[in-house]
Protein backbone atom coordinates (compact mmCIF):
# COMPACT_ATOMS: atom_id res chain seq x y z
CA UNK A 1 136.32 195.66 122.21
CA UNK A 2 134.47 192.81 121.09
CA UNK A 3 133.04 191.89 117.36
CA UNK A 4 134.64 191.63 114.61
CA UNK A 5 136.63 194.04 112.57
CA UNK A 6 133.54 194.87 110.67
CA UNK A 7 131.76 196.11 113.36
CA UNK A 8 130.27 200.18 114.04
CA UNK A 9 132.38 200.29 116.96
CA UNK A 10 135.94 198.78 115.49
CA UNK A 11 135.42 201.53 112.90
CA UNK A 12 135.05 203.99 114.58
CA UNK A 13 138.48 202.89 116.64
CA UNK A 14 140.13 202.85 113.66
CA UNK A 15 139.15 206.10 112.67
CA UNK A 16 139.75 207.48 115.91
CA UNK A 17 143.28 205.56 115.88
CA UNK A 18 143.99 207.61 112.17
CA UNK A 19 142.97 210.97 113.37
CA UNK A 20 144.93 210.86 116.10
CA UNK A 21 147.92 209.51 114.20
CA UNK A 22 147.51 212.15 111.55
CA UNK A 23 147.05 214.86 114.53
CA UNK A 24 150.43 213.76 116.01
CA UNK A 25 152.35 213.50 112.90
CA UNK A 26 153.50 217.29 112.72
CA UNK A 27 155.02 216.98 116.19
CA UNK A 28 157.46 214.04 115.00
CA UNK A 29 160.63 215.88 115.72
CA UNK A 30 159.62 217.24 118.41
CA UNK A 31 158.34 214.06 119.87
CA UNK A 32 162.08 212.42 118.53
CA UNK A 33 163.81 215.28 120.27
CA UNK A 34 162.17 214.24 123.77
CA UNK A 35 162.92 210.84 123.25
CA UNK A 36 166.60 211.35 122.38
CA UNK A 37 166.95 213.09 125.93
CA UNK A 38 166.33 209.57 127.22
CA UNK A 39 168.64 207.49 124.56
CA UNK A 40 171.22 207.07 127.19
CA UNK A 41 169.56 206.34 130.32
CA UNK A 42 170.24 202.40 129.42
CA UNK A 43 166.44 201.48 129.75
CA UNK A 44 166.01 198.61 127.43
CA UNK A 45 163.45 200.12 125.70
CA UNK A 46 166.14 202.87 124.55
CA UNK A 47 168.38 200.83 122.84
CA UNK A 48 170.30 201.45 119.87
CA UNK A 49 168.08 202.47 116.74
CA UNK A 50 165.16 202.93 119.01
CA UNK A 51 164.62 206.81 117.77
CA UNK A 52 165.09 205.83 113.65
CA UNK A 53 162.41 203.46 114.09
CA UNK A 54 160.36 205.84 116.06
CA UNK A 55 160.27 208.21 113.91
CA UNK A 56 160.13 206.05 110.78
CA UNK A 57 156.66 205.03 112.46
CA UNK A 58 155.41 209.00 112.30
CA UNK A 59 155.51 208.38 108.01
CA UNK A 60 157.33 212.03 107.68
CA UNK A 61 157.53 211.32 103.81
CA UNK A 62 154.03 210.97 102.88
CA UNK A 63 151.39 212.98 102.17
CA UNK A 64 148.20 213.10 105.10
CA UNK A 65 146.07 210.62 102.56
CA UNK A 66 149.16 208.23 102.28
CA UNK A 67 149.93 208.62 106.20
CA UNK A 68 146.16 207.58 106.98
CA UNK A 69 146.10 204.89 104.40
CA UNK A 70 149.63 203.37 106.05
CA UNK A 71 148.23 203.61 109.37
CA UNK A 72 145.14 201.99 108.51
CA UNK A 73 146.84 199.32 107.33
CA UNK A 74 148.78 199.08 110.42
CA UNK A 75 145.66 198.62 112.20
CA UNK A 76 144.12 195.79 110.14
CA UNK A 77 147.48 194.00 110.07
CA UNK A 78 148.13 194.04 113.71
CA UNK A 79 144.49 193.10 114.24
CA UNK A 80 144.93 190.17 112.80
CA UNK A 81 148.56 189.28 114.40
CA UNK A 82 149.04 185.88 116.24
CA UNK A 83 151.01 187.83 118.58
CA UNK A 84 147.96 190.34 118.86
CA UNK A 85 145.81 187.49 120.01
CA UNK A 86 147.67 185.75 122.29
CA UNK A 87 148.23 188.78 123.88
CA UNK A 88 144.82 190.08 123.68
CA UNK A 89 144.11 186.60 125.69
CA UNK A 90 146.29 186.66 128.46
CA UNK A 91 144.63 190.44 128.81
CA UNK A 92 141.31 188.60 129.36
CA UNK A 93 142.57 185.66 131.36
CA UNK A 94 144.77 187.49 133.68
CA UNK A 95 143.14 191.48 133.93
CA UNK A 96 139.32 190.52 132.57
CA UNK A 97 140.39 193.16 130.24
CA UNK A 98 137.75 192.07 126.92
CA UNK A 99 139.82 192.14 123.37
């Protein structure tokens, strides 16, 4: 994306990243139910408490206001995640794809 976290356009990712978090959040069990079908098919991505922590993501317990303020949070704490970085450079070393 380019810039800094201040930027027009990172804030208007984030707020695009919170609406569409707060849009999905009333399909959580319905999402959870989908993914449950798949809890046995041994892909390592579906491993055992793969579907509490999936739907402890969706923040079923608080309010919309709470919900956006938690994922906003997300957002500013992943931006700024060694692990985020690195990975955001191999994008750009291996794919050109700009972070």
């Amino acid at each position: 994306m380019g810039g800094t976290v201040e930027s027009a356009p990172f804030r208007r990712f984030t707020e695009l990243c919170i609406r569409a978090f707060l849009a999905v959040r009333p399909y959580c069990e319905a999402i959870c139910t989908l993914v449950s079908l798949m809890m046995e098919t041994n892909l390592p991505c579906f491993i055992d408490d793969a579907l509490r922590k999936l739907r402890h993501r969706f923040q079923p317990t608080l309010s919309d206001k709470e919900a956006a303020s938690w994922a906003r949070e997300m957002i500013r704490k992943n931006t700024l995640n060694k692990r985020t970085m690195i990975y955001d450079s191999i994008q750009w070393h291996q794919n050109q794809i700009e972070y």
